[in-house]
N, C-alpha and C. Protein backbone atom coordinates (compact mmCIF):
# COMPACT_ATOMS: atom_id res chain seq x y z
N UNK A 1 -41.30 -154.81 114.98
CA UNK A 1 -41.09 -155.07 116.40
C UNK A 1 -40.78 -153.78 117.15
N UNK A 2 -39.83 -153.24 116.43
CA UNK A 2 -39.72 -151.25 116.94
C UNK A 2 -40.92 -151.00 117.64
N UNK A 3 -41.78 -150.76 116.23
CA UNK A 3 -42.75 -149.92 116.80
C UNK A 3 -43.36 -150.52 118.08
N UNK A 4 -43.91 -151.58 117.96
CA UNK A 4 -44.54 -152.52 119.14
C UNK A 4 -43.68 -151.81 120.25
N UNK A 5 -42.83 -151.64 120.73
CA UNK A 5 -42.39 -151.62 121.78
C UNK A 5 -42.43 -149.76 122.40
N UNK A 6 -42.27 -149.35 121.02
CA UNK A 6 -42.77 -147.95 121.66
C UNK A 6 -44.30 -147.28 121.53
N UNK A 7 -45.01 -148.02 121.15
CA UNK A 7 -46.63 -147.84 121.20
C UNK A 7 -47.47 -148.16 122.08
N UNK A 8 -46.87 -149.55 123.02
CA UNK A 8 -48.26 -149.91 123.31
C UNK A 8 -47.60 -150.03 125.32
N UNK A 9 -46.93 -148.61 125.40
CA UNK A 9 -47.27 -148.39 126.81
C UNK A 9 -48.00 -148.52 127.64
N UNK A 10 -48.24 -148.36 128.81
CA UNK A 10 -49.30 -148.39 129.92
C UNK A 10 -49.59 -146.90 129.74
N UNK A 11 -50.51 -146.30 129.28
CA UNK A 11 -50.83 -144.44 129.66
C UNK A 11 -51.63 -144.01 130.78
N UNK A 12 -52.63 -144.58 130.77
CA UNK A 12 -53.75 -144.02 131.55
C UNK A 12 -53.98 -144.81 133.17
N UNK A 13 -53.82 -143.70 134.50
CA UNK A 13 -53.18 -144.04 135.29
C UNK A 13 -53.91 -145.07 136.06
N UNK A 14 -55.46 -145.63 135.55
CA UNK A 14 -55.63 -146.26 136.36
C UNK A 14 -54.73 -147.69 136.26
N UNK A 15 -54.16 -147.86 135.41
CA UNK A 15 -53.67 -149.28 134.90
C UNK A 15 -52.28 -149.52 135.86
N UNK A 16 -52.08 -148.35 136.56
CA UNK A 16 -50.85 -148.19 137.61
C UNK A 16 -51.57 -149.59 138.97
N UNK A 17 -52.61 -149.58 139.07
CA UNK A 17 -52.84 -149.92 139.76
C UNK A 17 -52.78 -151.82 139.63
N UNK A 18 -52.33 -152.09 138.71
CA UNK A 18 -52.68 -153.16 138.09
C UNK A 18 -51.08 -153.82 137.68
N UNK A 19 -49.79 -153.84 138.58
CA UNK A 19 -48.57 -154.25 138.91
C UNK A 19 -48.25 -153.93 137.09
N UNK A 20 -47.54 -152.54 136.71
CA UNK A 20 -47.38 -152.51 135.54
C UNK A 20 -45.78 -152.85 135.60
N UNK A 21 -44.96 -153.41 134.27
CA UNK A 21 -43.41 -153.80 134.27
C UNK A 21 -42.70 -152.24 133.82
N UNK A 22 -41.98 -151.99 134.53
CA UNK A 22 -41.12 -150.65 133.78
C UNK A 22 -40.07 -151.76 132.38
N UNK A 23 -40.45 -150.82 131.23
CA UNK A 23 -39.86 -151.79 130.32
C UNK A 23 -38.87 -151.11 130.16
N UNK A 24 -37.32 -151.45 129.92
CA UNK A 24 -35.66 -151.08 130.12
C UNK A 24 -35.26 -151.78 128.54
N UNK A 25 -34.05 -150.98 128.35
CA UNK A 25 -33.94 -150.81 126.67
C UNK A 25 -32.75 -151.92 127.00
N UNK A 26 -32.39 -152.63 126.08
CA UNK A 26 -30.91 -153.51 126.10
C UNK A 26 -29.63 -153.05 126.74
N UNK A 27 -29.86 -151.24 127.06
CA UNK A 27 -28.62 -151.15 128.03
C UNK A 27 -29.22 -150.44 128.94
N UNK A 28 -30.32 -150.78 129.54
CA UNK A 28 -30.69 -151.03 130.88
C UNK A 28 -31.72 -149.53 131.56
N UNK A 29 -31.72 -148.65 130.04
CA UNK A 29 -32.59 -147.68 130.51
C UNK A 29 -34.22 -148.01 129.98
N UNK A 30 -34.29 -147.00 130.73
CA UNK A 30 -36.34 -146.74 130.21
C UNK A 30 -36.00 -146.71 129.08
N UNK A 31 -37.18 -146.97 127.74
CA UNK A 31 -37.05 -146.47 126.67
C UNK A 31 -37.76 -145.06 126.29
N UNK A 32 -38.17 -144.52 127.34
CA UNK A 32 -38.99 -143.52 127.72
C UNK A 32 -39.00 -143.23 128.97
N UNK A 33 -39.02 -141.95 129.31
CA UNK A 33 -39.62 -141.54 131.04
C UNK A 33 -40.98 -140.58 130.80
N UNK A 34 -41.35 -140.09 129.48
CA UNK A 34 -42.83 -139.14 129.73
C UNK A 34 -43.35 -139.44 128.56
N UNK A 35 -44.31 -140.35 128.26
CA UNK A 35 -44.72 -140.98 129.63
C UNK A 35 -43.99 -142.68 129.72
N UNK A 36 -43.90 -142.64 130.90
CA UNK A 36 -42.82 -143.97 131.27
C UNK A 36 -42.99 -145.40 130.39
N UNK A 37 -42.05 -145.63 130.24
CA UNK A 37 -42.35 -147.16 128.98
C UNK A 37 -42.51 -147.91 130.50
N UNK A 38 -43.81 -148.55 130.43
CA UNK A 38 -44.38 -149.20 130.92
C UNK A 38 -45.43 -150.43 130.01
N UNK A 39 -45.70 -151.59 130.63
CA UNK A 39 -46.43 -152.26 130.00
C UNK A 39 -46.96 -153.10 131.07
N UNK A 40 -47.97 -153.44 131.32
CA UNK A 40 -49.10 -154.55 131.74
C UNK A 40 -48.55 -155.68 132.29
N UNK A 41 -48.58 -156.58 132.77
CA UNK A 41 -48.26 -157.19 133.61
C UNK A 41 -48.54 -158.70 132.69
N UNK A 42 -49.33 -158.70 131.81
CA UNK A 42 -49.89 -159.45 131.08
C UNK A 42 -48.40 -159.76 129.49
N UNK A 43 -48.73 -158.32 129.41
CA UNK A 43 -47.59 -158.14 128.13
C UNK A 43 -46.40 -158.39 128.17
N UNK A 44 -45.65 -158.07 129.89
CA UNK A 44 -44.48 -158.55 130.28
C UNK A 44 -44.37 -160.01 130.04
N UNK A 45 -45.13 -160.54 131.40
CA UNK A 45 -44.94 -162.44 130.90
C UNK A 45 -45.04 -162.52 129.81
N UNK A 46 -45.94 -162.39 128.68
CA UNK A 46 -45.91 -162.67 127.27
C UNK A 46 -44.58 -162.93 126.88
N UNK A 47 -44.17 -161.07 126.52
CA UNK A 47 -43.01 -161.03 126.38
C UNK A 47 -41.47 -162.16 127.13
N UNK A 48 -41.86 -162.32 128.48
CA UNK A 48 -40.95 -163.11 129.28
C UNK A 48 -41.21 -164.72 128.34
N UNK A 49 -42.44 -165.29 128.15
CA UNK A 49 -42.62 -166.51 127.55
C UNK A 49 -41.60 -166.35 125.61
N UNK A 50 -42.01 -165.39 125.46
CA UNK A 50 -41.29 -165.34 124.15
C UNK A 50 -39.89 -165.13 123.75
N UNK A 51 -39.27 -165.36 125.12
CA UNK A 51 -37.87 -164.45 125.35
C UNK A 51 -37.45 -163.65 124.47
N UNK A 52 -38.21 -162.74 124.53
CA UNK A 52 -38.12 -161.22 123.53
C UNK A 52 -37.40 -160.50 125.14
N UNK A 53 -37.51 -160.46 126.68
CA UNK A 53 -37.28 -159.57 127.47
C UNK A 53 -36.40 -161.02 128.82
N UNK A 54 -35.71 -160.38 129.66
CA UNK A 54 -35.45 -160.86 130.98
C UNK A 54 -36.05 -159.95 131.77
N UNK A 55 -36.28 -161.29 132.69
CA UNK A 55 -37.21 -160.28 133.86
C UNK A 55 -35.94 -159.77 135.13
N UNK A 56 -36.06 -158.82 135.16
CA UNK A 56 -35.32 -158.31 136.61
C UNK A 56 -35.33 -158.11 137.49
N UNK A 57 -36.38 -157.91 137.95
CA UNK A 57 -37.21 -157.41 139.25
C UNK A 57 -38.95 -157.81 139.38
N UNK A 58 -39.34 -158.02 140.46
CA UNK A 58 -40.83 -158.89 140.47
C UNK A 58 -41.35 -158.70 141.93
N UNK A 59 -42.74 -158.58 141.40
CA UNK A 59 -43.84 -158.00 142.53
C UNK A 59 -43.80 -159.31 143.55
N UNK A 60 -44.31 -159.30 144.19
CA UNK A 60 -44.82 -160.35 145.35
C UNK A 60 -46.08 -160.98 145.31
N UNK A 61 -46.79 -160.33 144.32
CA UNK A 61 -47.57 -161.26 143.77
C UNK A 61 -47.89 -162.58 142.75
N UNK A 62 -48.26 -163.56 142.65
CA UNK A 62 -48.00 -164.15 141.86
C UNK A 62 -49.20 -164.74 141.01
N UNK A 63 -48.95 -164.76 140.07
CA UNK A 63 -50.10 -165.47 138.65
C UNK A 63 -50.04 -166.88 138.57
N UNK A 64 -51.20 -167.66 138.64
CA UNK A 64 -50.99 -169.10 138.29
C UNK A 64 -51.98 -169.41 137.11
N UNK A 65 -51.42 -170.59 136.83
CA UNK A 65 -52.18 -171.38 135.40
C UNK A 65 -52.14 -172.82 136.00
N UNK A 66 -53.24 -173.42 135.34
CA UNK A 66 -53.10 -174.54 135.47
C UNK A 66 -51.93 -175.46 135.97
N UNK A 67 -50.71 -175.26 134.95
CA UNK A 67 -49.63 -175.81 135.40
C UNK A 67 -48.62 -175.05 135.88
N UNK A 68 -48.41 -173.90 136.24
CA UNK A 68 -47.30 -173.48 136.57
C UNK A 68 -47.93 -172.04 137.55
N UNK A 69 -47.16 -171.63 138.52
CA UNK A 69 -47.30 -169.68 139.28
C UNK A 69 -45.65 -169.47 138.24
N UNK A 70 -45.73 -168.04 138.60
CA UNK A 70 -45.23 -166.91 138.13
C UNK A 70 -45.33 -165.88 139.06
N UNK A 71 -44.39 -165.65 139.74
CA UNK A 71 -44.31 -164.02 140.29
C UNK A 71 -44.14 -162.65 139.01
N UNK A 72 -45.20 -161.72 139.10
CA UNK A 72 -45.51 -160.91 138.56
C UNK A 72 -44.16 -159.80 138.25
N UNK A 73 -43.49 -160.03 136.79
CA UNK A 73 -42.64 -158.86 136.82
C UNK A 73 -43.24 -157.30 136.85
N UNK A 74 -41.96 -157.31 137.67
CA UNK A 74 -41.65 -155.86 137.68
C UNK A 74 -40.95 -154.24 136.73
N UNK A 75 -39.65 -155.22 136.59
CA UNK A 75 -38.86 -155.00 135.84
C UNK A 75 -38.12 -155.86 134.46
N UNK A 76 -38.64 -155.30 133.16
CA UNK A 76 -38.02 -156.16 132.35
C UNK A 76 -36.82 -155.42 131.47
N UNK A 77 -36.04 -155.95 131.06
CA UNK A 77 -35.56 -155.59 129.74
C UNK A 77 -35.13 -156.31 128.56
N UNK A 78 -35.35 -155.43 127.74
CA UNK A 78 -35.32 -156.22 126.30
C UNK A 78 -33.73 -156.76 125.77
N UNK A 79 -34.17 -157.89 125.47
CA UNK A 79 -32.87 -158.54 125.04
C UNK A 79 -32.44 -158.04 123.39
N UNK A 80 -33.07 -157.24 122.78
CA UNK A 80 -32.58 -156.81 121.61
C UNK A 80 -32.83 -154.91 121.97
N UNK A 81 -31.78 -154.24 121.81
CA UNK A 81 -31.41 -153.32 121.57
C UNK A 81 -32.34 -152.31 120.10
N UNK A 82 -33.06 -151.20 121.24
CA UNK A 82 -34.34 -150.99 120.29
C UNK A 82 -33.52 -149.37 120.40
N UNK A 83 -33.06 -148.39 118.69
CA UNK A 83 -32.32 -147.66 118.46
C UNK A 83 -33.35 -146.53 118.71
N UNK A 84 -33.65 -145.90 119.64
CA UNK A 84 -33.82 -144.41 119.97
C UNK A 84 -34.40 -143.80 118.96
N UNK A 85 -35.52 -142.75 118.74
CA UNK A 85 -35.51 -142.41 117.51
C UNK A 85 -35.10 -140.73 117.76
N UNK A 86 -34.71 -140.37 116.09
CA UNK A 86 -33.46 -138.83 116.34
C UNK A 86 -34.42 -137.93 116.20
N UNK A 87 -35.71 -138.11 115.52
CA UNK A 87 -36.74 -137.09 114.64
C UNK A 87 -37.37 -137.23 115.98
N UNK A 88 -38.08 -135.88 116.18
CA UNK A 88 -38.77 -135.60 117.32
C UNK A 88 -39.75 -135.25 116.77
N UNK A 89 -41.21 -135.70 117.38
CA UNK A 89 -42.38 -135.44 116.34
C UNK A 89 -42.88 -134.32 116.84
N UNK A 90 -44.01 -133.18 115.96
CA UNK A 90 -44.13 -132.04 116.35
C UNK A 90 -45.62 -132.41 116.92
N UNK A 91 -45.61 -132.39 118.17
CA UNK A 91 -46.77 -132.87 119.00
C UNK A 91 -47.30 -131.93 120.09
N UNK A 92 -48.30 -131.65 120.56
CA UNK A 92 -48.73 -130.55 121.52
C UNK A 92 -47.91 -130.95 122.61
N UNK A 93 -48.16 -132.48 122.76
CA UNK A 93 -47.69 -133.03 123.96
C UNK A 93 -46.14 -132.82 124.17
N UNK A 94 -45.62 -133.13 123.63
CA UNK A 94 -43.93 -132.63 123.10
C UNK A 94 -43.72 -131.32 123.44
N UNK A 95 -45.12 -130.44 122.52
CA UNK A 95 -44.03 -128.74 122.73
C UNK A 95 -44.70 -128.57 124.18
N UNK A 96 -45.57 -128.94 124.59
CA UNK A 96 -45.44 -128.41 126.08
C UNK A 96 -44.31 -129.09 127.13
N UNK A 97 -44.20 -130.24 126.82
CA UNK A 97 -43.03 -131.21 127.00
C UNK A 97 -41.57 -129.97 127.36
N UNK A 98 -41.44 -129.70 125.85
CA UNK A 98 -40.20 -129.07 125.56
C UNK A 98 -40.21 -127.88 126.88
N UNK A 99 -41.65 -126.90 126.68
CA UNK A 99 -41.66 -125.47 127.43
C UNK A 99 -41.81 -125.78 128.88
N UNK A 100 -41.58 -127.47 129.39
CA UNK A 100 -41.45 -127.63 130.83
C UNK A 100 -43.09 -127.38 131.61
N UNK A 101 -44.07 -127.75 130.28
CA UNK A 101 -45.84 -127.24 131.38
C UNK A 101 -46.22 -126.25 131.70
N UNK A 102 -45.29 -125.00 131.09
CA UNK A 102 -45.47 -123.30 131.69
C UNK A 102 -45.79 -122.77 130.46
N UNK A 103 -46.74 -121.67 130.76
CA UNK A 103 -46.85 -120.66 129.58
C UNK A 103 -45.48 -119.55 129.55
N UNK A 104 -44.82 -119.60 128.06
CA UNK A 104 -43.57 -119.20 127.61
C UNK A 104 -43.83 -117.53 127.96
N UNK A 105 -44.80 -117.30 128.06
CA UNK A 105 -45.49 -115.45 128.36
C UNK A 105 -44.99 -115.08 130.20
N UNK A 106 -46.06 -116.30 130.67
CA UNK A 106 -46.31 -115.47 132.26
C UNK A 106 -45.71 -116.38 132.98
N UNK A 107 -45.32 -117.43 132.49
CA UNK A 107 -44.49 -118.81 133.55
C UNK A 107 -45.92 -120.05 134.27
N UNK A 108 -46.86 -118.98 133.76
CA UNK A 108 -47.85 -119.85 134.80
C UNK A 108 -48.02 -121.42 134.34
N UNK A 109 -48.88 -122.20 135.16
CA UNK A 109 -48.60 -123.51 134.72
C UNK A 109 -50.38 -124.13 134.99
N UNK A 110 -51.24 -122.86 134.52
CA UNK A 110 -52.38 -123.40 134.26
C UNK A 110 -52.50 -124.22 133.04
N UNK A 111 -54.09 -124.11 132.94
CA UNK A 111 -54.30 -125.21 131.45
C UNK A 111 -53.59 -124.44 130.15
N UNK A 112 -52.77 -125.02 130.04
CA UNK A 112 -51.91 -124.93 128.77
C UNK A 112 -53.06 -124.56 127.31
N UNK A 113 -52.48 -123.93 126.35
CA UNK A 113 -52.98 -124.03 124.97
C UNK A 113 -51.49 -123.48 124.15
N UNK A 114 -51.75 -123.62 122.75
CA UNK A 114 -50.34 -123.32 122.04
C UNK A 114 -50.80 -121.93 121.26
N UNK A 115 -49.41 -120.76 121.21
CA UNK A 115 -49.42 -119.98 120.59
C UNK A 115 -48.70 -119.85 119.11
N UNK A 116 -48.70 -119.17 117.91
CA UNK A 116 -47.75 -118.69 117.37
C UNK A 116 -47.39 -117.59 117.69
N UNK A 117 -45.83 -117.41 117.95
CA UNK A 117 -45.09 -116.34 117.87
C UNK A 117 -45.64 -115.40 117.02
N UNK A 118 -44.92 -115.46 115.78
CA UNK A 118 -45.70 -114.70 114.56
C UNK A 118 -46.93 -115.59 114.12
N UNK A 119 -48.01 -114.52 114.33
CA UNK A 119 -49.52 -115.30 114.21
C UNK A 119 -49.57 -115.21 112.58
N UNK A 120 -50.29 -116.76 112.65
CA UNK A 120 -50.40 -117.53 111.42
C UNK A 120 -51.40 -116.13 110.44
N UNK A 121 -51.85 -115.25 110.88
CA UNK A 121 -52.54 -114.85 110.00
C UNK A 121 -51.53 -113.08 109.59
N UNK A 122 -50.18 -113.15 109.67
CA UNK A 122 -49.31 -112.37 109.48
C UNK A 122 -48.38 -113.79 108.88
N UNK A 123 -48.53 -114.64 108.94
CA UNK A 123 -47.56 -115.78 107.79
C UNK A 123 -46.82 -116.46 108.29
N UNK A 124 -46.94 -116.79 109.95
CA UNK A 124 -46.56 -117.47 111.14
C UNK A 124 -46.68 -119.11 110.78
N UNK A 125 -45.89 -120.08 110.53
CA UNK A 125 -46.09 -121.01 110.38
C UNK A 125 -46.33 -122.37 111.82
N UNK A 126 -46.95 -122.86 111.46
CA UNK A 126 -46.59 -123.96 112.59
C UNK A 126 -45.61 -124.63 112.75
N UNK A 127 -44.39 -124.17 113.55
CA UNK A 127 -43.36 -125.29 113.76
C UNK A 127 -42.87 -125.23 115.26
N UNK A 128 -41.84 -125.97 115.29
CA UNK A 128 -41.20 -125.88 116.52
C UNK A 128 -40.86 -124.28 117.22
N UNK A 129 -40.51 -123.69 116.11
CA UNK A 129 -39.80 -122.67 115.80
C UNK A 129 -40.75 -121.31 116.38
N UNK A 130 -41.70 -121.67 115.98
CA UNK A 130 -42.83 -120.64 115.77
C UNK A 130 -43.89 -120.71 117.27
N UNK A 131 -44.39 -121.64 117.48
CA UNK A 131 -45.16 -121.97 118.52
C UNK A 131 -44.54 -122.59 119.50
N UNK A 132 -45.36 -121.76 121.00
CA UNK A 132 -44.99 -121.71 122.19
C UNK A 132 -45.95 -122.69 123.20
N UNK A 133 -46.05 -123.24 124.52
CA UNK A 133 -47.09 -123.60 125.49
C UNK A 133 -47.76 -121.64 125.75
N UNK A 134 -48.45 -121.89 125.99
CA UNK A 134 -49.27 -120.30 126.49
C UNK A 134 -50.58 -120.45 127.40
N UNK A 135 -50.39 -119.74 128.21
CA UNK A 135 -51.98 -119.96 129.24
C UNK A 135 -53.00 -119.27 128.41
N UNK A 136 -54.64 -119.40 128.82
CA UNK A 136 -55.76 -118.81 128.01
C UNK A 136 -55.18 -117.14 127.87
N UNK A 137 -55.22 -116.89 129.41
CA UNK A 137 -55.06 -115.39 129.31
C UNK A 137 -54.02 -114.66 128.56
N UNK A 138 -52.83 -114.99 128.27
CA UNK A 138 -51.92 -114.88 127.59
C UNK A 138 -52.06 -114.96 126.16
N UNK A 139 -52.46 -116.25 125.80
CA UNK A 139 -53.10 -116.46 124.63
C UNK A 139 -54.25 -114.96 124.06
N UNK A 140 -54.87 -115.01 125.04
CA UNK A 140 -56.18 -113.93 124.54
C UNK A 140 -55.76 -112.91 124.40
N UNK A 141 -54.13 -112.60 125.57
CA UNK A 141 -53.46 -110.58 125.03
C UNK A 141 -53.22 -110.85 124.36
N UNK A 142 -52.31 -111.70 123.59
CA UNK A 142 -51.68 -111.63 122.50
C UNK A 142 -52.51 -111.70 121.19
N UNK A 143 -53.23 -112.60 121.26
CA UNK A 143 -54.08 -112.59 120.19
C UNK A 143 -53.53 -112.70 118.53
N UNK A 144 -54.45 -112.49 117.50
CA UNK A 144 -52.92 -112.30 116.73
C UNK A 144 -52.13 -111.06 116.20
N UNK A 145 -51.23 -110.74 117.63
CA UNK A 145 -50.48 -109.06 117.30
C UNK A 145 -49.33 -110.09 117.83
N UNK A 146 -48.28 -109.04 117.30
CA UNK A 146 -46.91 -109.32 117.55
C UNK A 146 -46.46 -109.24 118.79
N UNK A 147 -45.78 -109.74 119.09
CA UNK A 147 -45.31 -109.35 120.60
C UNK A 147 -44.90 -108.03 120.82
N UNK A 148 -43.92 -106.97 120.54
CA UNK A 148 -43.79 -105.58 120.06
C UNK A 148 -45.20 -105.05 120.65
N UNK A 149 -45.84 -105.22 119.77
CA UNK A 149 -47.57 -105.02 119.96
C UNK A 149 -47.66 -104.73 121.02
N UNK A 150 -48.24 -105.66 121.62
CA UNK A 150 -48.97 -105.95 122.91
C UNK A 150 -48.09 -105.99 124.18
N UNK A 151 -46.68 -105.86 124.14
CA UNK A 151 -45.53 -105.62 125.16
C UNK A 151 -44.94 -106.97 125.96
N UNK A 152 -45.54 -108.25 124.92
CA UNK A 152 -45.19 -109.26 125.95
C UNK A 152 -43.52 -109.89 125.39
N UNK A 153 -43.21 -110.67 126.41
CA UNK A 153 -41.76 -111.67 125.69
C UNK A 153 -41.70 -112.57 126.26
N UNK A 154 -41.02 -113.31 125.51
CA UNK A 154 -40.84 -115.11 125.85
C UNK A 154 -40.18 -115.03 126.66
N UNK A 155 -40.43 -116.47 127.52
CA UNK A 155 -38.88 -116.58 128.60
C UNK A 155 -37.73 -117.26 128.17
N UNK A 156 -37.94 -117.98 126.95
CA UNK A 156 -36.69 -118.37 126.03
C UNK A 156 -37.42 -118.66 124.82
N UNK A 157 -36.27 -118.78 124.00
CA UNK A 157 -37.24 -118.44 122.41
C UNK A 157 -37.12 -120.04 122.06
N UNK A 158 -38.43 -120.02 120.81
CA UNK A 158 -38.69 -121.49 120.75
C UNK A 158 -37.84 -122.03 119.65
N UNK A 159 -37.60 -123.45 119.91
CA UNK A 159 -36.71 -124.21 119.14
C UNK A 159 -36.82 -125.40 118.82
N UNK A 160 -36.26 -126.27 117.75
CA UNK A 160 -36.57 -127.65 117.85
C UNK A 160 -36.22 -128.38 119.21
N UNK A 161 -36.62 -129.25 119.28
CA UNK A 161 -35.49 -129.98 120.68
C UNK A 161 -34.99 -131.45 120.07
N UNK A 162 -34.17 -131.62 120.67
CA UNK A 162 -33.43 -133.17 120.30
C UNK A 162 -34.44 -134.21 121.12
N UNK A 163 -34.48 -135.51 120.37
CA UNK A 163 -34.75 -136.43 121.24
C UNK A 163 -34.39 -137.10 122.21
N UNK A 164 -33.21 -136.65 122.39
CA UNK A 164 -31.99 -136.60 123.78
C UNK A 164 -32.78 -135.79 125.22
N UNK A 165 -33.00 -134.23 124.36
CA UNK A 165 -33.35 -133.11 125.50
C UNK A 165 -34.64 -133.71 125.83
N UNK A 166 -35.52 -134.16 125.03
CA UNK A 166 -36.99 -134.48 125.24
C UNK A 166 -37.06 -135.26 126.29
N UNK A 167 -35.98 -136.33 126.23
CA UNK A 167 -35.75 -137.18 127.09
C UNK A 167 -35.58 -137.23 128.07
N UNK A 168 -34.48 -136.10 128.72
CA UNK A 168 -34.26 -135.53 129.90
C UNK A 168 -34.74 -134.89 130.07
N UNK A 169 -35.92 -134.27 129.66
CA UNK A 169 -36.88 -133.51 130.11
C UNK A 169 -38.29 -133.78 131.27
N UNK A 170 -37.96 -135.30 130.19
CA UNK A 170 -39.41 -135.84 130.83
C UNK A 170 -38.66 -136.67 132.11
N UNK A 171 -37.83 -136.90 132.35
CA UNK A 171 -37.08 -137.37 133.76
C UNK A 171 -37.58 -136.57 134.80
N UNK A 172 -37.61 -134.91 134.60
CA UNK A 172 -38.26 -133.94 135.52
C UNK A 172 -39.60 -134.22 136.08
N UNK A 173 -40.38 -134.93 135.17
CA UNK A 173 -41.45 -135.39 135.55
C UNK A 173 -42.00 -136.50 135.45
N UNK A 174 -41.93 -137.17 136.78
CA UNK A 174 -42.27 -138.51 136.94
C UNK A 174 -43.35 -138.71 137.36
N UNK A 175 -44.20 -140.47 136.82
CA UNK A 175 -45.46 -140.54 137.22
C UNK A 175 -45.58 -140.09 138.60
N UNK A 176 -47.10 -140.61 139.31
CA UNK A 176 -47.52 -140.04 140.16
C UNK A 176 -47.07 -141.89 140.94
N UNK A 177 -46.99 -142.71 140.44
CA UNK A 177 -46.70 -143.97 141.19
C UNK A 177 -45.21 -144.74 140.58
N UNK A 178 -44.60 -144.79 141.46
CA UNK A 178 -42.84 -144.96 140.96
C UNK A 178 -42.91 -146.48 141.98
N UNK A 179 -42.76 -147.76 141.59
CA UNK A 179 -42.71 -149.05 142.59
C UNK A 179 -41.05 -148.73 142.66
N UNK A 180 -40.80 -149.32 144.18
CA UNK A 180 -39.84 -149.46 144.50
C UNK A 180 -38.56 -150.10 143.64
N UNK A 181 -38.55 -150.96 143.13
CA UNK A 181 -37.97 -151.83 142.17
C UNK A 181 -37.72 -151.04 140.89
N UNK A 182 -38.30 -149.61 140.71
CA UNK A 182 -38.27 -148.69 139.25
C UNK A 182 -36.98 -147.92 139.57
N UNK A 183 -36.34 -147.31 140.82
CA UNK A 183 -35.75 -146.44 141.19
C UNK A 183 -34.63 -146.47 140.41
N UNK A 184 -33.79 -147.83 140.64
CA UNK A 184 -32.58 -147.71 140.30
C UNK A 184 -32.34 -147.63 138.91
N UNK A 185 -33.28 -148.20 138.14
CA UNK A 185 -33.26 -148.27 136.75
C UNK A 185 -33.42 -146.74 136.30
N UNK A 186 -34.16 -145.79 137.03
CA UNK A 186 -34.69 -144.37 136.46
C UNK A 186 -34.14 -143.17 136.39
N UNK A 187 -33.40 -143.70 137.45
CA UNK A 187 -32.11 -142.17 137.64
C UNK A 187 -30.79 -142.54 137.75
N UNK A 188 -30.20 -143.74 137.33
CA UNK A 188 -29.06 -144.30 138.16
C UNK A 188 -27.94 -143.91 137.37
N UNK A 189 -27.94 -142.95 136.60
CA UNK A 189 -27.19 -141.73 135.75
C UNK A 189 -27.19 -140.68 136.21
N UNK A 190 -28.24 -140.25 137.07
CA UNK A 190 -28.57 -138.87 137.42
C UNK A 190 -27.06 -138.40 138.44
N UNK A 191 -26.39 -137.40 138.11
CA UNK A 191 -25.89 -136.87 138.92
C UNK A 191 -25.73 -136.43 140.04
N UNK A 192 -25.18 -137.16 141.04
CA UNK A 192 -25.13 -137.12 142.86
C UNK A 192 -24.38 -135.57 142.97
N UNK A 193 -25.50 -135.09 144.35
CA UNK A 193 -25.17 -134.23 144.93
C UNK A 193 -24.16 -134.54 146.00
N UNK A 194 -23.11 -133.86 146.46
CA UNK A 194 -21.97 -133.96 147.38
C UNK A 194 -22.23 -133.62 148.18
């Protein structure tokens, strides 16, 4: 049941268009913000018929069947408490995640590709540790010479990240469509300015 609930998000943005439920963990957060635990409008009621979730919030639209309408949730959350996971997987999407969408070289925030620090063909391994986000051009000075080398440096050196930081990371970046009814659930931790 875990997994189910962190797999089968809404990703691809046309489906925004299509009243998706922000899905909320048993104590009332996203179970994700990048990319947002979201699910279908379809999967919610499901879920709502199976009382696996309570609904909290609901579109103005409504679904009918034969025997019964339904206003379209919005907001659900799960009535069983789904435990976070601690292992952070080593994913492109992640380490650019981690480096905030910028190349770790020039800051720029063109099309991304990944570097090793110490290039794999001097005994550079692939890890967290080792590989950076990097733009083409950056990528291409460096090539595989050391940094020393070629005169470049990181803007912070690379590291694992927690699935905590990952988390608050991706808060920085929110979809491109946020329904009204998502707000309070998304930041309502976030620290007020005075």
């Amino acid at each position: 049941m875990n997994s189910e609930f962190r797999t089968n998000f809404v990703r691809e943005p046309g489906a925004l268009k299509h009243h998706p439920a922000l899905v909320l963990n048993a104590d009332y957060r996203p179970l994700s913000y990048y990319p947002l635990s979201l699910w279908t409008w379809q999967d919610a009621i499901k879920a709502a018929f199976l009382d696996r979730v309570d609904i909290v919030a609901e579109y103005e639209e409504v679904v009918r069947s034969p025997s019964m309408s339904i206003r379209i949730p919005s907001v659900v959350v799960l009535k069983d408490f789904v435990k976070p996971q601690k292992r952070v997987a080593f994913t492109r999407f992640n380490l650019f995640l981690r480096d905030e969408f910028h190349c770790q070289y020039c800051g720029a925030k063109a099309e991304l590709t990944f570097d090793h620090v110490i290039p794999r063909a001097a005994g550079g391994i692939t890890s967290w540790e080792n590989v950076v986000a990097a733009c083409a051009p950056c990528n291409l000075r460096k090539g595989s010479k050391s940094l020393r080398q070629v005169g470049m440096a990181l803007r912070k050196p690379p590291r694992q990240p927690s699935a905590g930081e990952l988390l608050n990371m991706g808060r920085r970046f929110p979809p491109n469509h946020l329904h009204d009814s998502w707000l309070d659930f998304l930041y309502w931790d976030a620290v007020l300015e005075a």
